[in-house]
C-alpha atoms as a PDB file:
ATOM      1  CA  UNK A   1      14.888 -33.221 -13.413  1.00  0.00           C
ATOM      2  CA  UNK A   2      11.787 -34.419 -14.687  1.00  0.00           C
ATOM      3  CA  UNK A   3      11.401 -35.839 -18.253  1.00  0.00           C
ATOM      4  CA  UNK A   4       7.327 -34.813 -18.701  1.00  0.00           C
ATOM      5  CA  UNK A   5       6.961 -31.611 -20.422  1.00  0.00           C
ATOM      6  CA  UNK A   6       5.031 -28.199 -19.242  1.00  0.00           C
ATOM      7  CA  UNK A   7       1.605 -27.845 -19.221  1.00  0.00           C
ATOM      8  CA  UNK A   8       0.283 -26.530 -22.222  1.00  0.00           C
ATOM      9  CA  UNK A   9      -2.308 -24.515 -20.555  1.00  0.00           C
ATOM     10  CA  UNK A  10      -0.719 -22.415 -17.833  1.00  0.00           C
ATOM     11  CA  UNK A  11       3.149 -23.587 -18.440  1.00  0.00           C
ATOM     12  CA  UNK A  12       3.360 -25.111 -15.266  1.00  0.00           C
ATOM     13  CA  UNK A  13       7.014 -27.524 -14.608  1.00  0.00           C
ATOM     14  CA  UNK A  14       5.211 -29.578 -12.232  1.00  0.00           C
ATOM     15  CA  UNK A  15       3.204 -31.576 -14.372  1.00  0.00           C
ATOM     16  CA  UNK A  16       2.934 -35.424 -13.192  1.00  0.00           C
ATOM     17  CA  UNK A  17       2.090 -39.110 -14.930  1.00  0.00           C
ATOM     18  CA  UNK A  18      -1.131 -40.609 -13.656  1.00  0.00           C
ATOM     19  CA  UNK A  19      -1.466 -43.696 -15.952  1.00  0.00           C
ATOM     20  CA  UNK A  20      -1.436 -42.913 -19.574  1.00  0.00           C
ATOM     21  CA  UNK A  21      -2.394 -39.208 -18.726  1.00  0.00           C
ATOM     22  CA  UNK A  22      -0.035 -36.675 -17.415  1.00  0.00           C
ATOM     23  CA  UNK A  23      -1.661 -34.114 -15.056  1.00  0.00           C
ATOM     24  CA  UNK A  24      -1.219 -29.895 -14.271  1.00  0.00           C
ATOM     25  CA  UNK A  25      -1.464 -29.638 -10.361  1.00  0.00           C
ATOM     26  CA  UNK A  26      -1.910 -26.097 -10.854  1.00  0.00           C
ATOM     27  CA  UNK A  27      -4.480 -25.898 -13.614  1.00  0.00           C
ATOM     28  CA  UNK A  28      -6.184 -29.159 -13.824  1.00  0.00           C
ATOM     29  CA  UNK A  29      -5.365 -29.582 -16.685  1.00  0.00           C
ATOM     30  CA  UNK A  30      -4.821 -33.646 -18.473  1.00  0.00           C
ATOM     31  CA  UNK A  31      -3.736 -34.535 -21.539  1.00  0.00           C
ATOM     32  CA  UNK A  32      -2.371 -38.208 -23.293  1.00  0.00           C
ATOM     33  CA  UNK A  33       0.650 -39.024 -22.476  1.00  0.00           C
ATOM     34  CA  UNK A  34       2.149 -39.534 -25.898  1.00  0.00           C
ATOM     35  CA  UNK A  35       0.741 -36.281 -27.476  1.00  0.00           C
ATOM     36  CA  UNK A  36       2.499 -33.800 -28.658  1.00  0.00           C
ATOM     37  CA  UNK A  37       2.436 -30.955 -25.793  1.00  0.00           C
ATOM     38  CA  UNK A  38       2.428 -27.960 -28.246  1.00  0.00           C
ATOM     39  CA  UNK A  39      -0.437 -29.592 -30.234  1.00  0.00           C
ATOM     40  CA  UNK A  40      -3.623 -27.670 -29.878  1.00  0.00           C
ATOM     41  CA  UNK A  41      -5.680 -30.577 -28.590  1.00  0.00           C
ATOM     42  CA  UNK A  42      -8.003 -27.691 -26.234  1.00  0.00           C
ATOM     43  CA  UNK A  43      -8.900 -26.781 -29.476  1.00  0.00           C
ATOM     44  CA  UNK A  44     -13.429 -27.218 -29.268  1.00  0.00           C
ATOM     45  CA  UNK A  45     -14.786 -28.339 -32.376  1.00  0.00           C
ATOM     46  CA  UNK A  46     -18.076 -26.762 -32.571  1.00  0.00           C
ATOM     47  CA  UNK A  47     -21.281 -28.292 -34.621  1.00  0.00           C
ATOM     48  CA  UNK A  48     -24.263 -27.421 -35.850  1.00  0.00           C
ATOM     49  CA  UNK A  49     -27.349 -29.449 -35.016  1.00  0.00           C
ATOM     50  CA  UNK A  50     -27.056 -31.545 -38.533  1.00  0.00           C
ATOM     51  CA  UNK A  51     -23.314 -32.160 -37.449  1.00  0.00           C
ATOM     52  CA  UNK A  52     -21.697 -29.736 -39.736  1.00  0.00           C
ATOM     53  CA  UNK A  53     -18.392 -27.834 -38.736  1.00  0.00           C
ATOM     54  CA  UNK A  54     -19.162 -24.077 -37.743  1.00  0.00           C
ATOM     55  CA  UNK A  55     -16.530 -21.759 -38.034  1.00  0.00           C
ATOM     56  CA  UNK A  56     -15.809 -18.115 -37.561  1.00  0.00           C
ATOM     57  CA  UNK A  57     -17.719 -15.633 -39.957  1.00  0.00           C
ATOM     58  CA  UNK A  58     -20.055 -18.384 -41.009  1.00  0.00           C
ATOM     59  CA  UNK A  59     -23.884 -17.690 -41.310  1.00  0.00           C
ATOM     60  CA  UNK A  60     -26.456 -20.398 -39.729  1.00  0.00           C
ATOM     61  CA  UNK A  61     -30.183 -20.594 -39.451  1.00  0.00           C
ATOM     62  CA  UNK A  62     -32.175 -20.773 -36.370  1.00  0.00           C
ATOM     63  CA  UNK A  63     -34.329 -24.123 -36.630  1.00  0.00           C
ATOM     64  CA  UNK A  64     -36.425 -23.863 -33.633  1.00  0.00           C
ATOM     65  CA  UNK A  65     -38.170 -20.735 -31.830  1.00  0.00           C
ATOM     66  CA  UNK A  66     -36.536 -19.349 -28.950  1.00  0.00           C
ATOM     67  CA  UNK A  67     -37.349 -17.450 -25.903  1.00  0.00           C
ATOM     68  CA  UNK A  68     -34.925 -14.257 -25.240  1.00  0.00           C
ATOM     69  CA  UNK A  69     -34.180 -14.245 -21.650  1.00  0.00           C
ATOM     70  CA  UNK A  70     -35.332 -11.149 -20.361  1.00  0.00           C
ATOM     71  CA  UNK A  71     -37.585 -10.109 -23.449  1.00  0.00           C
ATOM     72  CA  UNK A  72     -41.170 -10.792 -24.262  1.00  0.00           C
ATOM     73  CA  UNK A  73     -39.837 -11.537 -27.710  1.00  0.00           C
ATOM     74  CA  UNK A  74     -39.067 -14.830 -29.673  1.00  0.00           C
ATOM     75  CA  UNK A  75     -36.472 -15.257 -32.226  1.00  0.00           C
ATOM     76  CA  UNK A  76     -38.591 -17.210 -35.200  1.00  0.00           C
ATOM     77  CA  UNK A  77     -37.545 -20.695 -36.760  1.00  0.00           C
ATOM     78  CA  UNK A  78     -36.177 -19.777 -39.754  1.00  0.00           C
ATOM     79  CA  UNK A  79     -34.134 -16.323 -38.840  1.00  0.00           C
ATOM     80  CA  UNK A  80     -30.870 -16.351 -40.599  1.00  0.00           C
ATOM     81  CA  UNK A  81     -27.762 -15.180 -38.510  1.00  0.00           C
ATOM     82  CA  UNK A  82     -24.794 -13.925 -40.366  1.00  0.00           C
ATOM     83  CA  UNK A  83     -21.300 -13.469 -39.218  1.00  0.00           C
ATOM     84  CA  UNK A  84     -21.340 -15.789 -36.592  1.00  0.00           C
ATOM     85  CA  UNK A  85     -18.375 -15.518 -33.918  1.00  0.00           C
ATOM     86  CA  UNK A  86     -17.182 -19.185 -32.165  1.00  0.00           C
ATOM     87  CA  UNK A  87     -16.909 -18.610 -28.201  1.00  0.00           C
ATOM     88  CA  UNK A  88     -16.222 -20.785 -25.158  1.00  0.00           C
ATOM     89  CA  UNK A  89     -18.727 -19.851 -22.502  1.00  0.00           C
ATOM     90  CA  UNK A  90     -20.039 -22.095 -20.755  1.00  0.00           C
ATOM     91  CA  UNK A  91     -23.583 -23.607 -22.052  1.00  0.00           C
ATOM     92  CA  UNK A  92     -23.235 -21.193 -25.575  1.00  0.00           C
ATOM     93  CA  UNK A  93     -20.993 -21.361 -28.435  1.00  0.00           C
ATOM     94  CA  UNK A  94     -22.095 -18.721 -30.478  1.00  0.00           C
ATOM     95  CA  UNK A  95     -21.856 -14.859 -29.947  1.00  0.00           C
ATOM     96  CA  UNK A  96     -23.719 -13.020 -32.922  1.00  0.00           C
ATOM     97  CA  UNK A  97     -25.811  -9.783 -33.623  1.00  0.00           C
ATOM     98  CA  UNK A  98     -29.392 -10.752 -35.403  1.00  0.00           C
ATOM     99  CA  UNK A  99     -31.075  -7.613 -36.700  1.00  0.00           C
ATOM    100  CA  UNK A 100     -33.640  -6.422 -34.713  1.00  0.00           C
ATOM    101  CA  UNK A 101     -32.468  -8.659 -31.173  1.00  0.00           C
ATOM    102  CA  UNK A 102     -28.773  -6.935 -31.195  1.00  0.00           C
ATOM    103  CA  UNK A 103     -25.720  -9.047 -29.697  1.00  0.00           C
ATOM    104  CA  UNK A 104     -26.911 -12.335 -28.454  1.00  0.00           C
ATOM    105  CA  UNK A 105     -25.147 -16.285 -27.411  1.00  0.00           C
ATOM    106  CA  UNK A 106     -26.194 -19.305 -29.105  1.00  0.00           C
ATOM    107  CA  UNK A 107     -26.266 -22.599 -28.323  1.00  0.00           C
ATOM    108  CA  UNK A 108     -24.802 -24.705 -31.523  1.00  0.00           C
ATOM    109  CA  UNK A 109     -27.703 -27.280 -30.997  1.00  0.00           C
ATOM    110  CA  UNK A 110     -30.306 -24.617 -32.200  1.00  0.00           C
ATOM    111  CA  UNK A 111     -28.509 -23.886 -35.278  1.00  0.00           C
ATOM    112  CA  UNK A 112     -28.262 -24.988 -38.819  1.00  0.00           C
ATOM    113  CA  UNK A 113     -25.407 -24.259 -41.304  1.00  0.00           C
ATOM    114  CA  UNK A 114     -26.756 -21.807 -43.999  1.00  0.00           C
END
C-alpha cells in the first residue's frame, strides 16, 4: 500500500514520486511533495495590471482601448466595470457585464483596480 496521498484534483490512488514532485497519471496533475494535499495550492491568484489582488465583486477600470471581437465597437480607456466575476478560461480571467457591451471576458492585464 502506497504511502503518497490522492490526487487532489480528480482523487486518483495512483499518484507516484518523481523527484520532489508527486505526479496524477490520470489527471496530470503535480504538486510538492511535502505540501499539504488538501491545501488549495490550484488556487489562481489573479492581478490587475498595477499588481493589485482582484477578487470577486470587485470593480476595475479599463486602461487601454479594446477591440470587441465580432463588433465594430471599442470599449474606451477609462470605462469602469463593476461587479467583476474571477474565471479560469483559458487566455481571460474576468467575466463581467459593462453597460452598453452586455456580458463580456477580460484579460486581467487590461485592467486597473478601481
Amino acid at each position: 500500500m502506497s504511502s503518497l496521498p490522492d490526487c487532489p484534483k480528480c482523487g486518483s490512488k495512483y499518484a507516484y514520486e518523481d523527484g520532489n514532485m508527486i505526479v496524477c497519471p490520470e489527471c496530470a496533475h503535480e504538486w510538492p511533495a511535502g505540501a499539504d494535499a488538501s491545501s488549495d495550492a490550484d488556487v489562481k491568484v489573479v492581478k490587475d495590471s498595477n499588481g493589485n489582488v482582484l477578487s470577486d465583486g470587485d470593480s476595475v477600470t479599463i486602461i487601454k482601448d479594446l477591440k470587441v471581437k465580432g463588433s465594430s465597437s471599442v470599449l474606451k480607456i477609462g470605462t469602469k466595470v463593476k461587479n467583476i466575476r474571477l474565471i479560469d478560461d483559458g487566455d481571460h480571467d474576468i467575466d463581467c457585464k459593462i453597460d452598453g457591451f452586455g456580458a463580456m471576458k477580460l484579460k486581467s492585464e487590461f485592467v486597473k483596480k478601481a
